[in-house]
N, C-alpha and C. Protein backbone atom coordinates (compact mmCIF):
# COMPACT_ATOMS: atom_id res chain seq x y z
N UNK A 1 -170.87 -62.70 -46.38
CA UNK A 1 -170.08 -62.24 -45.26
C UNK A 1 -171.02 -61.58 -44.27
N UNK A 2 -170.96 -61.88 -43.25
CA UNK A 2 -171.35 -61.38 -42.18
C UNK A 2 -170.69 -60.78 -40.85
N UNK A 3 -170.90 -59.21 -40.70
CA UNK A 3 -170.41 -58.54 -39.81
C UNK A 3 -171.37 -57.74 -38.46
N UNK A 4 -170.54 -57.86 -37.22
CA UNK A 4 -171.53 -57.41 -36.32
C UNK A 4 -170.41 -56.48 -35.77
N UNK A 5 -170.52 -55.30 -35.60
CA UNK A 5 -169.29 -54.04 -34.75
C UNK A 5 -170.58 -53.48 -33.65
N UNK A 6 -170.37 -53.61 -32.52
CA UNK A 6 -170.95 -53.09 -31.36
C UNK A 6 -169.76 -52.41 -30.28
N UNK A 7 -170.87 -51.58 -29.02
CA UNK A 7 -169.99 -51.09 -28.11
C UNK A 7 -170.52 -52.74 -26.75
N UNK A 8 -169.29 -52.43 -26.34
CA UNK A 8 -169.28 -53.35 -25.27
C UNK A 8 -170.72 -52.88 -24.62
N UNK A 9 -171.85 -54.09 -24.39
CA UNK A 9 -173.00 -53.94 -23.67
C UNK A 9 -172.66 -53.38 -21.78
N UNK A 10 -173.35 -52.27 -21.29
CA UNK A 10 -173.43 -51.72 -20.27
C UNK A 10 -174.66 -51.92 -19.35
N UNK A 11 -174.48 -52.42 -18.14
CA UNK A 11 -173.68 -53.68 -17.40
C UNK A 11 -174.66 -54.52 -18.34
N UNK A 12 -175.31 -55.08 -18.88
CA UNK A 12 -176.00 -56.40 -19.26
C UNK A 12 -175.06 -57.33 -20.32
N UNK A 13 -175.05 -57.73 -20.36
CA UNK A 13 -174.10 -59.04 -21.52
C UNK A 13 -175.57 -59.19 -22.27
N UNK A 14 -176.51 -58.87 -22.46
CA UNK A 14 -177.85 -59.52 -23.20
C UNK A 14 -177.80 -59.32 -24.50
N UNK A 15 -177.22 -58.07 -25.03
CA UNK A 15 -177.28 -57.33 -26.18
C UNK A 15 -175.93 -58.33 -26.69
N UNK A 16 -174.77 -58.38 -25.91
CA UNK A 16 -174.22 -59.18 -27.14
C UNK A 16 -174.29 -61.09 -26.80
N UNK A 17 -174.94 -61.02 -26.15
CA UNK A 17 -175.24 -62.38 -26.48
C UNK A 17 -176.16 -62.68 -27.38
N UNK A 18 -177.15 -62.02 -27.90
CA UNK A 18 -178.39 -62.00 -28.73
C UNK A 18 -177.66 -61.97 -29.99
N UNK A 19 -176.16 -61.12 -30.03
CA UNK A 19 -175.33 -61.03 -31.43
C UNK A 19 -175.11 -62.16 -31.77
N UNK A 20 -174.42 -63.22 -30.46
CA UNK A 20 -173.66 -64.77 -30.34
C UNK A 20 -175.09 -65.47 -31.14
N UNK A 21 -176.22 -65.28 -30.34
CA UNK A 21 -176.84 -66.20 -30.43
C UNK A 21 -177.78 -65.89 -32.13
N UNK A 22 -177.62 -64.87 -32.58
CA UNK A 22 -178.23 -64.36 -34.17
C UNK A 22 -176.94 -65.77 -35.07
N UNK A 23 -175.55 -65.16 -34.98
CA UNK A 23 -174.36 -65.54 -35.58
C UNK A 23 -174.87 -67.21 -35.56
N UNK A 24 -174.80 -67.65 -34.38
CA UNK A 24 -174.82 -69.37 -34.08
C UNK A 24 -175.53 -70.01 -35.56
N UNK A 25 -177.22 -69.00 -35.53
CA UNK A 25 -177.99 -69.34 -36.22
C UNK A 25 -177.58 -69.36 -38.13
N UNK A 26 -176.55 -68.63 -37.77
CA UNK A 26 -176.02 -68.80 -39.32
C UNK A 26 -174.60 -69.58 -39.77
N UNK A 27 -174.06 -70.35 -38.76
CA UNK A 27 -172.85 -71.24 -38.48
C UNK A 27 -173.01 -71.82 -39.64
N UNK A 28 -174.10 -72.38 -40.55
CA UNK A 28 -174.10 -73.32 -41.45
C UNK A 28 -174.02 -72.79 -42.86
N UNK A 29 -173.67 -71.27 -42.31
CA UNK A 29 -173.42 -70.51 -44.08
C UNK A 29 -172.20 -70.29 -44.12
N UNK A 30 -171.02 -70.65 -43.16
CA UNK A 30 -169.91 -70.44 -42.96
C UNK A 30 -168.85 -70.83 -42.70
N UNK A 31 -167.82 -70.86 -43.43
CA UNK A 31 -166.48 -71.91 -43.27
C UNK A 31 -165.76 -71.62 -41.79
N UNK A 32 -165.46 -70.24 -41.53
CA UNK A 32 -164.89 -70.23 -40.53
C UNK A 32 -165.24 -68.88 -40.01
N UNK A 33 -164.95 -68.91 -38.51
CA UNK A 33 -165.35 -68.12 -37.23
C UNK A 33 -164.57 -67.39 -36.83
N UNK A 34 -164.55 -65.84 -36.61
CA UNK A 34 -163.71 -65.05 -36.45
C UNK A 34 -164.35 -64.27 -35.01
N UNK A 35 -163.62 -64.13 -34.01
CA UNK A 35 -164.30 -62.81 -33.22
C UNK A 35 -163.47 -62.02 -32.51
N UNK A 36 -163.11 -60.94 -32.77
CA UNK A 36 -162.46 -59.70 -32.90
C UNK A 36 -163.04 -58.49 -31.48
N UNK A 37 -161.99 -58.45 -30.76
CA UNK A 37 -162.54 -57.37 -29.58
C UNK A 37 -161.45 -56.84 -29.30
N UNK A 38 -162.26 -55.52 -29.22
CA UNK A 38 -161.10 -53.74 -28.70
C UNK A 38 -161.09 -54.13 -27.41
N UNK A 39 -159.34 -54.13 -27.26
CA UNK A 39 -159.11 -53.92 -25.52
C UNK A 39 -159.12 -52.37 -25.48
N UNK A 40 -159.40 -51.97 -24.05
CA UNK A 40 -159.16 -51.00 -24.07
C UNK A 40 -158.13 -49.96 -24.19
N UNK A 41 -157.32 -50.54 -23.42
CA UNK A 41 -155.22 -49.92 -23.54
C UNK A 41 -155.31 -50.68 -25.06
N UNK A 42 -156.11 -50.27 -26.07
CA UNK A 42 -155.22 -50.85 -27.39
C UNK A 42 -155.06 -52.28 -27.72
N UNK A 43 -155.17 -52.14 -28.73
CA UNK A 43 -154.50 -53.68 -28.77
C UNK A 43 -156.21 -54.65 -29.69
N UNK A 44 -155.96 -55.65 -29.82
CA UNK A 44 -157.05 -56.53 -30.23
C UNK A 44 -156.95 -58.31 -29.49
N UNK A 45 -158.41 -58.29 -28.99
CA UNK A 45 -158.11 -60.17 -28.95
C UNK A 45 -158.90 -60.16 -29.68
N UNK A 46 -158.31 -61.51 -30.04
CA UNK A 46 -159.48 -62.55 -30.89
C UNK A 46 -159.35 -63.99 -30.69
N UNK A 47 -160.69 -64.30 -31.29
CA UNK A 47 -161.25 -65.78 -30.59
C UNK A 47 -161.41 -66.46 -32.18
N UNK A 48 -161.05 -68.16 -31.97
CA UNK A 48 -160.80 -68.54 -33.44
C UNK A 48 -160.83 -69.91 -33.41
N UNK A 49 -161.21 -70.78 -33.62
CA UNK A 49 -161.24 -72.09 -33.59
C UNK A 49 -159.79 -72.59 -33.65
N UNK A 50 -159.28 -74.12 -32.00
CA UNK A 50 -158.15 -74.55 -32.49
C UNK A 50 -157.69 -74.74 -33.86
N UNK A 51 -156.29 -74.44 -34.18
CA UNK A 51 -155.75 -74.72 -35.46
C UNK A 51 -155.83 -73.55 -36.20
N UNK A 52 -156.30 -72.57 -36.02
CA UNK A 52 -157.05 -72.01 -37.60
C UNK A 52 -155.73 -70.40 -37.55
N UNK A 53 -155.04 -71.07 -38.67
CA UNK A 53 -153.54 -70.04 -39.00
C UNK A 53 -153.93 -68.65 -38.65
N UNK A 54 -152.98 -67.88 -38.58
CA UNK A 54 -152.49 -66.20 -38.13
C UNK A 54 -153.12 -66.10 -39.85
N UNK A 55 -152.41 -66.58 -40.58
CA UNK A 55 -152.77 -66.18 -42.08
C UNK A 55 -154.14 -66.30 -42.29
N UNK A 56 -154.59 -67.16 -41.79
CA UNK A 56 -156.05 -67.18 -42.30
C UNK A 56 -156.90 -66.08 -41.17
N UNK A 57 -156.77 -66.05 -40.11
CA UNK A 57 -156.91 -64.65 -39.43
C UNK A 57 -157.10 -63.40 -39.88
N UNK A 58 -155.72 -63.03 -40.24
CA UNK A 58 -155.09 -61.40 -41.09
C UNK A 58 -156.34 -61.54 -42.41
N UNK A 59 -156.41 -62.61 -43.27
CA UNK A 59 -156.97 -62.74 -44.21
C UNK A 59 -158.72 -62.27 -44.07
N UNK A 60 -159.45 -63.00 -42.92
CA UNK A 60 -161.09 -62.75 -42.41
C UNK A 60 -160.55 -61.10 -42.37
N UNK A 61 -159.98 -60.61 -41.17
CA UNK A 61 -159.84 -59.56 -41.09
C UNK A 61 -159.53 -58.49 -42.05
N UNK A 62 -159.03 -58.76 -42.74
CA UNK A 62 -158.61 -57.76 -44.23
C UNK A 62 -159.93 -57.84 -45.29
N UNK A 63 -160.52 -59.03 -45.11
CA UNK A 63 -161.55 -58.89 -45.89
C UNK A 63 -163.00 -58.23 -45.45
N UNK A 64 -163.13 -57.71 -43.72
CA UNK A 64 -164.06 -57.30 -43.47
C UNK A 64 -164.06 -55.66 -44.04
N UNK A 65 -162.11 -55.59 -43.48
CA UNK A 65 -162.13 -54.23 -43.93
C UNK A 65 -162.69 -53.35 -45.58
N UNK A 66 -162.25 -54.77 -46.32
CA UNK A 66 -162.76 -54.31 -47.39
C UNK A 66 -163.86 -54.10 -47.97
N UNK A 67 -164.56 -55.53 -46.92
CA UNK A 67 -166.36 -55.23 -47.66
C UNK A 67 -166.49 -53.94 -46.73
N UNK A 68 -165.99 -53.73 -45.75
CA UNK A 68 -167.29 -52.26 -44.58
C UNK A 68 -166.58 -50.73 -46.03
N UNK A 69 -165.56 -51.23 -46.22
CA UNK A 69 -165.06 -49.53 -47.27
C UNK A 69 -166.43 -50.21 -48.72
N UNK A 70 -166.68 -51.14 -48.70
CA UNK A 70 -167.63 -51.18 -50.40
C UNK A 70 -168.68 -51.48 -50.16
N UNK A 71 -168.89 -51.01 -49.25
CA UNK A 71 -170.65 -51.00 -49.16
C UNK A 71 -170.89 -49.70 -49.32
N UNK A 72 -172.57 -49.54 -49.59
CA UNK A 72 -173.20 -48.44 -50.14
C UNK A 72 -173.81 -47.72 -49.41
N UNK A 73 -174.63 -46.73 -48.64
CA UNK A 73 -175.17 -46.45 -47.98
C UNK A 73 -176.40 -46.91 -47.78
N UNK A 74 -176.85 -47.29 -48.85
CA UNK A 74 -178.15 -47.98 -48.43
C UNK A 74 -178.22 -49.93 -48.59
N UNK A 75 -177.19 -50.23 -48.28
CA UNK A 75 -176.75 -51.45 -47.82
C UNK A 75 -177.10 -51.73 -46.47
């Protein structure tokens, strides 16, 4: 599993495109693509390949939550 949590880059887009472009490089360890962003008034979008269920969504998402609570500190 692979997770990236950043603050929205200020003004440059470089910092998270370098995230896009790290992730790309690992597309081939991975079934499916999740990307998750804080609006500001609240709320969440996310970006997801046509087709790919609400269930299987909730599911990536529930499972990040669980690996970021079981990791160790020196993880």
């Amino acid at each position: 599993m692979s997770l990236v949590a950043m603050p929205k880059p200020q003004p440059e887009i470089a910092e998270l495109q370098k995230a896009l472009d790290d992730a790309t490089k690992r597309l081939e360890e991975c079934d499916c693509v999740l990307v998750l962003m804080q609006k500001k008034d609240n709320g969440l979008l996310y970006f997801a390949p046509e087709g790919t269920q609400v269930a299987t969504i909730g599911w990536m998402a529930q499972s990040f939550v669980h690996y970021l609570h079981t990791l160790k500190p020196e993880d």
